[in-house]
Protein backbone atom coordinates (compact mmCIF):
# COMPACT_ATOMS: atom_id res chain seq x y z
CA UNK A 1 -21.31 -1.20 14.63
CA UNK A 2 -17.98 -1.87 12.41
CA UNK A 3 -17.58 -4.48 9.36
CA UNK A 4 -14.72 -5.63 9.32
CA UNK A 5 -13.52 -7.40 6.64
CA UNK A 6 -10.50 -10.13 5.64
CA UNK A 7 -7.46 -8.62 3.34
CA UNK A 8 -8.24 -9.19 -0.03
CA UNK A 9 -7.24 -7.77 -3.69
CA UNK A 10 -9.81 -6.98 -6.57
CA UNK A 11 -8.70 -9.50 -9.81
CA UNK A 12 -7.49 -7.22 -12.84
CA UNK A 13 -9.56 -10.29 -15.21
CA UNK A 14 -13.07 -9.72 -12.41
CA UNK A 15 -12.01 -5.72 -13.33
CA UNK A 16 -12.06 -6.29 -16.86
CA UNK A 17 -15.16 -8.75 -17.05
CA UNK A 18 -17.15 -6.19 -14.94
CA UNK A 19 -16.83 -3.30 -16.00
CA UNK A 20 -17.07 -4.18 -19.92
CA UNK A 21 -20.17 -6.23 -18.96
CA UNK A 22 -21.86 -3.10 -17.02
CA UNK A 23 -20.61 -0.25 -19.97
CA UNK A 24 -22.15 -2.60 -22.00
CA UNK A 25 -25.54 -2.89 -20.15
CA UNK A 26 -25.48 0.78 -20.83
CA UNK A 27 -24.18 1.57 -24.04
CA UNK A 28 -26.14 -1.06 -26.08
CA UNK A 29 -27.76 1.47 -27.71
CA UNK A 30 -24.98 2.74 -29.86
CA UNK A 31 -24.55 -1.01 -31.29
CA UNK A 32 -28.21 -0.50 -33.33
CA UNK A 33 -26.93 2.05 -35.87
CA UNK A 34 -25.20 -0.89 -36.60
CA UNK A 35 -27.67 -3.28 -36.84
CA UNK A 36 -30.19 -0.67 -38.33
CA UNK A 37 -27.55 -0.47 -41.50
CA UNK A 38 -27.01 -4.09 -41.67
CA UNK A 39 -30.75 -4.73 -41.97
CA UNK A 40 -30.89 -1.49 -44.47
CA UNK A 41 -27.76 -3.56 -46.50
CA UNK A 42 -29.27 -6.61 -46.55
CA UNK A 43 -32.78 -4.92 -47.68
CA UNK A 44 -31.50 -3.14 -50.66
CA UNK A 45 -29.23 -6.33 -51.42
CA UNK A 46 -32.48 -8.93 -51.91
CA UNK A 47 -34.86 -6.11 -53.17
CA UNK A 48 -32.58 -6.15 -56.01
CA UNK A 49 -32.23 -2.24 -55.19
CA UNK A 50 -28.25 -2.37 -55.08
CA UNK A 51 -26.89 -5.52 -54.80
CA UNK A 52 -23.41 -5.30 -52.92
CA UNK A 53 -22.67 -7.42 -49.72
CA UNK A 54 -20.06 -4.38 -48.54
CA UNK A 55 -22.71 -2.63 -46.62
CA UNK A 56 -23.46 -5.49 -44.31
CA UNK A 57 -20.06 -6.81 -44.09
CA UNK A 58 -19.20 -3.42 -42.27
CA UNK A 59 -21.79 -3.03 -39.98
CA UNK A 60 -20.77 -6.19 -39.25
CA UNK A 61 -17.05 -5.52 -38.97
CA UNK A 62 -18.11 -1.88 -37.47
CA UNK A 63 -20.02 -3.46 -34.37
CA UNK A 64 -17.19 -5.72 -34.14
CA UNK A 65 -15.05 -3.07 -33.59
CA UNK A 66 -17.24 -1.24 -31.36
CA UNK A 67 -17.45 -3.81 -28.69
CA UNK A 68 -13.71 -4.72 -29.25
CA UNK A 69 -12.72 -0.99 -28.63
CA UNK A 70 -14.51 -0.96 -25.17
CA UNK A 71 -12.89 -4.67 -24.07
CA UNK A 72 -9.65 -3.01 -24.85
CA UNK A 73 -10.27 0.28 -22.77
CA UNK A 74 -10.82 -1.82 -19.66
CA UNK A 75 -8.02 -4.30 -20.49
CA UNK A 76 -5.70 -1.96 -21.06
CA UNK A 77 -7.12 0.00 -17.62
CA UNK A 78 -6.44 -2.66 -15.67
CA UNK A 79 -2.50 -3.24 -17.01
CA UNK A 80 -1.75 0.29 -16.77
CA UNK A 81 0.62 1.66 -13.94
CA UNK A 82 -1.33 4.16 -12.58
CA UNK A 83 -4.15 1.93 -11.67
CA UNK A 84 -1.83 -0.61 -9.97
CA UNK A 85 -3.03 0.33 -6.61
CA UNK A 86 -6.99 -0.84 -7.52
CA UNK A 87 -5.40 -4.26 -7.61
CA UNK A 88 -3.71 -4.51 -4.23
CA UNK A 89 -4.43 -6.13 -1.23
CA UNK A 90 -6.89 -3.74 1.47
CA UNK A 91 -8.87 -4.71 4.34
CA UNK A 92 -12.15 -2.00 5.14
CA UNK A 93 -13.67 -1.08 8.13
CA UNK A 94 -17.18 -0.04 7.31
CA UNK A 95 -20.03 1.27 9.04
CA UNK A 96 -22.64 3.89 8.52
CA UNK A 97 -19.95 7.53 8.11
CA UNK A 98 -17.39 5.76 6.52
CA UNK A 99 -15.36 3.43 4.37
CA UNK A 100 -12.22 2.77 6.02
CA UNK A 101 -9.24 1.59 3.68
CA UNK A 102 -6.79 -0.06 5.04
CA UNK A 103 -3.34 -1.19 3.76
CA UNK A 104 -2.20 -2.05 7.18
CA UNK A 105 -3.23 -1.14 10.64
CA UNK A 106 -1.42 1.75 10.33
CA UNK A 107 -2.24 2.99 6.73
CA UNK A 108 -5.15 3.93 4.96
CA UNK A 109 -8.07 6.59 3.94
CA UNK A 110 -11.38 6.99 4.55
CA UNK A 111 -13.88 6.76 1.36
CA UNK A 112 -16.88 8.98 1.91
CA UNK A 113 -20.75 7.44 1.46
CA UNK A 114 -21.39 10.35 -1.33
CA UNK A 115 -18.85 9.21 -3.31
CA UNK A 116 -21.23 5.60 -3.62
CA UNK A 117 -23.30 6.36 -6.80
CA UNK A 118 -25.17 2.68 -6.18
CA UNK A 119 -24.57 -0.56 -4.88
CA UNK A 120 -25.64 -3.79 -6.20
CA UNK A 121 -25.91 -7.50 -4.97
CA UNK A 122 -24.86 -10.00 -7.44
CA UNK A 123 -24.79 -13.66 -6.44
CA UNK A 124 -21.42 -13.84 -5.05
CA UNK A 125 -20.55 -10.35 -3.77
CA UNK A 126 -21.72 -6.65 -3.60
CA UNK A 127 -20.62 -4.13 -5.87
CA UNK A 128 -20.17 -0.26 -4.58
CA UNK A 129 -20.26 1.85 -7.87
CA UNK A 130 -18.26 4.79 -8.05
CA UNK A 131 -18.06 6.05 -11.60
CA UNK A 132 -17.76 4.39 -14.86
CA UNK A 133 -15.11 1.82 -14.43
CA UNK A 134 -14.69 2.46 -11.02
CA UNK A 135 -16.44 0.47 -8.29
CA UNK A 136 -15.62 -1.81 -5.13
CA UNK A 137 -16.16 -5.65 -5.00
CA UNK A 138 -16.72 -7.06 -1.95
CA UNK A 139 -17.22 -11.07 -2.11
CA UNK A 140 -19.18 -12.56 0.20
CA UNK A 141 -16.17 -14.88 1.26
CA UNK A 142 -14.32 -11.36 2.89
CA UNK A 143 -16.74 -10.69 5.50
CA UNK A 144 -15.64 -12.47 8.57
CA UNK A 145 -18.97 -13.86 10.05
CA UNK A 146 -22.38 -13.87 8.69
CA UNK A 147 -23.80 -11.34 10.99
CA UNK A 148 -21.22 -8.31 9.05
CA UNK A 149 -22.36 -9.83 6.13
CA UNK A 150 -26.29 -8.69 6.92
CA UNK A 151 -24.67 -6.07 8.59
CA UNK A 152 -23.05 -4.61 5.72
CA UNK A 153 -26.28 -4.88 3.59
CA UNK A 154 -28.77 -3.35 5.91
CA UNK A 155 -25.80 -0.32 6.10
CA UNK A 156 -26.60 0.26 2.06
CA UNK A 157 -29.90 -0.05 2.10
CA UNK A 158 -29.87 2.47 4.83
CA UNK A 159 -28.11 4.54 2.84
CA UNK A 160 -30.45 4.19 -0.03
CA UNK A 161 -27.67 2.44 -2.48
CA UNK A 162 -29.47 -0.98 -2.34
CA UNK A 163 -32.93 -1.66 -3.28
């Protein structure tokens, strides 16, 4: 059995607000030096042990920066030329060998199922991840009928990619 789904493009600003959301899901971590040396600061600060407000101000300022610096990577990602084509319109053929990608009925590739590191099923669509930053969308409102929908879902967890 084929899914077969409607022409549709991924939005550069659903690009953006997805992929900084996930890097930041796992790169959290690196934000607690941070807040370790802003608690430190403001320790030493009311102790009385050295009393200057310059310590938390930049752990502050450098967490700030931190999570501004990734926003900007996947802003910037999604303006540059190169990656143009992740924001045109395909239609995919799917079923359990292949992803089909289709520009028109004559064009297209085929995406391989071991290039899928995961998939995931957020409340309006499912997400294929590739790689960091990469990853297919597919809203629920592209699948033409309700029975590819299910279809499409009992194909990944088939495959193992969805729990």
């Amino acid at each position: 059995m084929i899914v077969k789904t409607k022409k549709f493009a991924l939005d550069p600003k659903d690009y953006v607000s997805i992929s900084f959301k996930r890097h930041m899901k796992t790169g959290w971590k690196w934000l607690l030096i941070p807040v370790a040396v802003l608690v430190l600061g403001l320790i030493l600060h009311f102790t009385g042990t050295y009393k200057n407000w310059w310590i938390p101000v930049l752990s502050v300022v450098g967490g700030g920066l931190y999570v501004l610096f990734w926003y900007a990577q996947f802003y910037a990602a999604s303006q540059m030329e190169q990656n143009k084509q992740m924001f045109e319109k395909f239609m995919y053929e799917i079923d359990s060998r292949q992803i089909l990608v289709k520009i028109n009925q004559k064009e297209g590739g085929i995406m391989k199922w071991e290039s899928i590191q995961t998939a995931e099923r957020t409340p309006d669509s499912f997400l294929l991840i590739i790689g960091k930053g990469q990853f297919l969308r597919f809203p629920f409102s592209v699948f033409n009928s309700e029975h590819d929908l299910k279809l499409f879902e009992s194909i990944l967890k088939r495959k193992e990619l969805l729990a």
